[in-house]
Protein backbone atom coordinates (compact mmCIF):
# COMPACT_ATOMS: atom_id res chain seq x y z
CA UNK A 1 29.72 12.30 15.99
CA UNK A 2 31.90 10.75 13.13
CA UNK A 3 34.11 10.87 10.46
CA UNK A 4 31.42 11.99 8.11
CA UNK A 5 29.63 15.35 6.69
CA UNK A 6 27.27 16.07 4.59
CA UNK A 7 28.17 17.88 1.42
CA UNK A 8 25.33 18.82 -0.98
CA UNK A 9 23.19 15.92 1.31
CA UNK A 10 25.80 13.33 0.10
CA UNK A 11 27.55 11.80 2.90
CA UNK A 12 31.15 12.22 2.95
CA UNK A 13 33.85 10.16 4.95
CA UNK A 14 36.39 13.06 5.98
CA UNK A 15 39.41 11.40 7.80
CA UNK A 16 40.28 12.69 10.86
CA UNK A 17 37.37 14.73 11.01
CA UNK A 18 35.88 13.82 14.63
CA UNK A 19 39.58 15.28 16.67
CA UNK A 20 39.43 18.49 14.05
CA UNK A 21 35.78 19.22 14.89
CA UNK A 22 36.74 18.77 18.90
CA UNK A 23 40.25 21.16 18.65
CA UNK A 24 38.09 24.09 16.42
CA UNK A 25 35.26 23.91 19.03
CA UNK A 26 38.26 24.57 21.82
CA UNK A 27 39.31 27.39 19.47
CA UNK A 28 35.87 29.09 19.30
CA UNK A 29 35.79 28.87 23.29
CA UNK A 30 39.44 30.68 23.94
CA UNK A 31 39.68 32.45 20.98
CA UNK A 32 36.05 33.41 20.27
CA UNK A 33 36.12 32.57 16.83
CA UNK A 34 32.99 32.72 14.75
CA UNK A 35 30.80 29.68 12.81
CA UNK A 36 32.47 30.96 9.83
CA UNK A 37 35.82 31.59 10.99
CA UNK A 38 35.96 28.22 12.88
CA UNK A 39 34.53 26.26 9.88
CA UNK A 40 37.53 28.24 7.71
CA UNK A 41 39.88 26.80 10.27
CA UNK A 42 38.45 23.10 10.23
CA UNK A 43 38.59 23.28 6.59
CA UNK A 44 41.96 23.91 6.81
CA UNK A 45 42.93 20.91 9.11
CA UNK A 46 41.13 18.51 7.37
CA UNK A 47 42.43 19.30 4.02
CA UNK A 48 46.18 18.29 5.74
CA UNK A 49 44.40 14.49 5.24
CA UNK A 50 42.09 14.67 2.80
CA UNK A 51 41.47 15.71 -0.95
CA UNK A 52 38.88 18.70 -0.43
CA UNK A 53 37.79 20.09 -4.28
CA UNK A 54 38.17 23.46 -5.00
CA UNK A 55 35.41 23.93 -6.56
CA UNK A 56 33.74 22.56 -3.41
CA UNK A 57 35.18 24.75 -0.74
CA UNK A 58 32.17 26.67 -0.03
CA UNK A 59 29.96 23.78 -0.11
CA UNK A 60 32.23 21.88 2.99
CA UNK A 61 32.27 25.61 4.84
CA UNK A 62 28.72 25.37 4.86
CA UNK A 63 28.25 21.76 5.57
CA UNK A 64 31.19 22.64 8.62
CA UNK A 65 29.25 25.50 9.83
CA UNK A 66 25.89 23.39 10.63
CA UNK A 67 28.46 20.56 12.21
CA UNK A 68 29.65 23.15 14.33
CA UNK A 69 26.18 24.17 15.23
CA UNK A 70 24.63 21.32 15.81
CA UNK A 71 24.58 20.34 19.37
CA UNK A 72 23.09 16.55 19.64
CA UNK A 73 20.53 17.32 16.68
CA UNK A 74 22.73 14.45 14.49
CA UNK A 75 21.18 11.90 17.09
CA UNK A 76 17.69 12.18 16.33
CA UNK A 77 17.94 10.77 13.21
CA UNK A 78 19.58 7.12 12.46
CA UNK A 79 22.20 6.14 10.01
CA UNK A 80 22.49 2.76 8.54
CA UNK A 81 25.40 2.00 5.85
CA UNK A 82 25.66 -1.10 4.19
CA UNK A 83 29.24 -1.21 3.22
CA UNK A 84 30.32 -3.98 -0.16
CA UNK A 85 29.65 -4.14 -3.91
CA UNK A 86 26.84 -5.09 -4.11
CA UNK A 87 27.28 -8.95 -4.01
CA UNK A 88 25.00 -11.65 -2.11
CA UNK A 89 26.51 -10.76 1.53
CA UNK A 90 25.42 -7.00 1.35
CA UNK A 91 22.11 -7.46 -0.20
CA UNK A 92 21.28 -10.53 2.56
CA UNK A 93 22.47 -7.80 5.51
CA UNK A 94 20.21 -5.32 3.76
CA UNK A 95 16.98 -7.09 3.27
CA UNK A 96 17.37 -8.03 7.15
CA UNK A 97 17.85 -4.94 8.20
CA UNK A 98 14.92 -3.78 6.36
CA UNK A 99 12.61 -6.47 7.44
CA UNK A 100 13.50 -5.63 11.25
CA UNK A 101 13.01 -1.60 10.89
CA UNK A 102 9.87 -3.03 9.01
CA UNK A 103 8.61 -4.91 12.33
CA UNK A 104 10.14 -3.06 14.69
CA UNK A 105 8.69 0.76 13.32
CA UNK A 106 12.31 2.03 13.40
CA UNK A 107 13.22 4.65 10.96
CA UNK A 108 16.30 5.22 9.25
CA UNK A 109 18.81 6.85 6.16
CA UNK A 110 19.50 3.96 4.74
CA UNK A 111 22.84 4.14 2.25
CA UNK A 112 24.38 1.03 0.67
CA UNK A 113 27.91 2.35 0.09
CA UNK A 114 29.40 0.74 -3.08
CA UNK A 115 32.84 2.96 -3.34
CA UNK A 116 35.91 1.10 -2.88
CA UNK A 117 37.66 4.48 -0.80
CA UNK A 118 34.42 5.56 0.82
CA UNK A 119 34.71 1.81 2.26
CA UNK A 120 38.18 2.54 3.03
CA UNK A 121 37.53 5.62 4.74
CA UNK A 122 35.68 3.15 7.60
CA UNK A 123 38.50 1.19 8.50
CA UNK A 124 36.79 -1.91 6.58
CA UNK A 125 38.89 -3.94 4.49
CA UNK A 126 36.51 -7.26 4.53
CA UNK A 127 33.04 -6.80 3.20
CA UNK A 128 29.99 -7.16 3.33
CA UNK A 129 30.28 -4.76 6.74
CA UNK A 130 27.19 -2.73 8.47
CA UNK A 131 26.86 0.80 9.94
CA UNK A 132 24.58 1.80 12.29
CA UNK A 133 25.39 5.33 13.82
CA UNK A 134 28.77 5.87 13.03
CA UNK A 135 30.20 2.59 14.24
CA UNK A 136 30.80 -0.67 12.29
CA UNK A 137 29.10 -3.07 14.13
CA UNK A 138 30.24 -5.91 11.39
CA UNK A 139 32.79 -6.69 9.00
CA UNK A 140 33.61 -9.43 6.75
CA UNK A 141 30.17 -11.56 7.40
CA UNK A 142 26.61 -11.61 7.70
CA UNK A 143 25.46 -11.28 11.17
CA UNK A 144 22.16 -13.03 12.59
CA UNK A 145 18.87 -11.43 12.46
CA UNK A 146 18.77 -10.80 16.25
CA UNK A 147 22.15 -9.21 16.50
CA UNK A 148 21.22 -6.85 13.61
CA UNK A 149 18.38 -5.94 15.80
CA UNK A 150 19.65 -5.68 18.76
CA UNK A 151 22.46 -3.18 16.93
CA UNK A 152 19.36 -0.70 15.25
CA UNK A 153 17.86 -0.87 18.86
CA UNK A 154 20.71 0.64 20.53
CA UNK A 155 21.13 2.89 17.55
């Protein structure tokens, strides 16, 4: 697992997110809590850290809920983030990464993440940086071709 949720099928980088999710699932074990009252309770943790929308709050207790749920299901599918602006570097890591899922057969959610804070939110401050998973594998170059693959073949 990782810092990040789904809300609305958007991802979003929720700091902190990873230890919250671990200490609610201990509360549902000793306390018994519910899905809903232990997504209520993670929603309240991670709103210590991070800016949660009011008009959103049912849409995170949902999205919470299905984290909470979800045993390994989150592995079966991979996640590949191209982290930059959009300059030469990022679009170079993406067209290899596409050309080696290409050959390769792998399949993958494939995001080129653009925002400056949604960056942020990965610990990146160099760009162009690559996500596969939930771990940055690169930051601040362009790796090779085989690296890259080796990376998305480990998923």
């Amino acid at each position: 697992m990782a810092n990040i949720v789904k809300i609305k099928g958007k991802p979003v980088g929720i700091f902190g997110l990873e230890l919250a999710v671990s200490k609610v699932k201990e509360l549902m074990e000793k306390e018994g809590l519910d899905k809903h009252q232990a997504a209520v309770e993670l929603l309240n943790m991670v709103k210590k850290k991070n800016y949660v929308p009011s008009s959103s709050r049912s849409d995170y207790l949902a999205a919470f809920e299905k984290l909470l749920e979800d045993k390994e299901e989150s592995c079966d599918a991979l996640t590949v983030r191209i982290l930059g602006p959009g300059c030469v570097g990022c679009n170079r890591i993406e067209e290899l990464v596409l050309e080696i899922m290409s050959e390769r057969g792998i399949a993958a959610d494939i995001y080129h993440v653009t925002d400056k804070d949604e960056i942020l939110r990965y610990g990146v401050d160099k760009t162009p940086a690559l996500v596969i998973g939930e771990k940055v594998v690169s930051a601040g170059k362009i790796p090779s071709k085989a690296q890259i693959e080796q990376w998305l073949l480990k998923g």
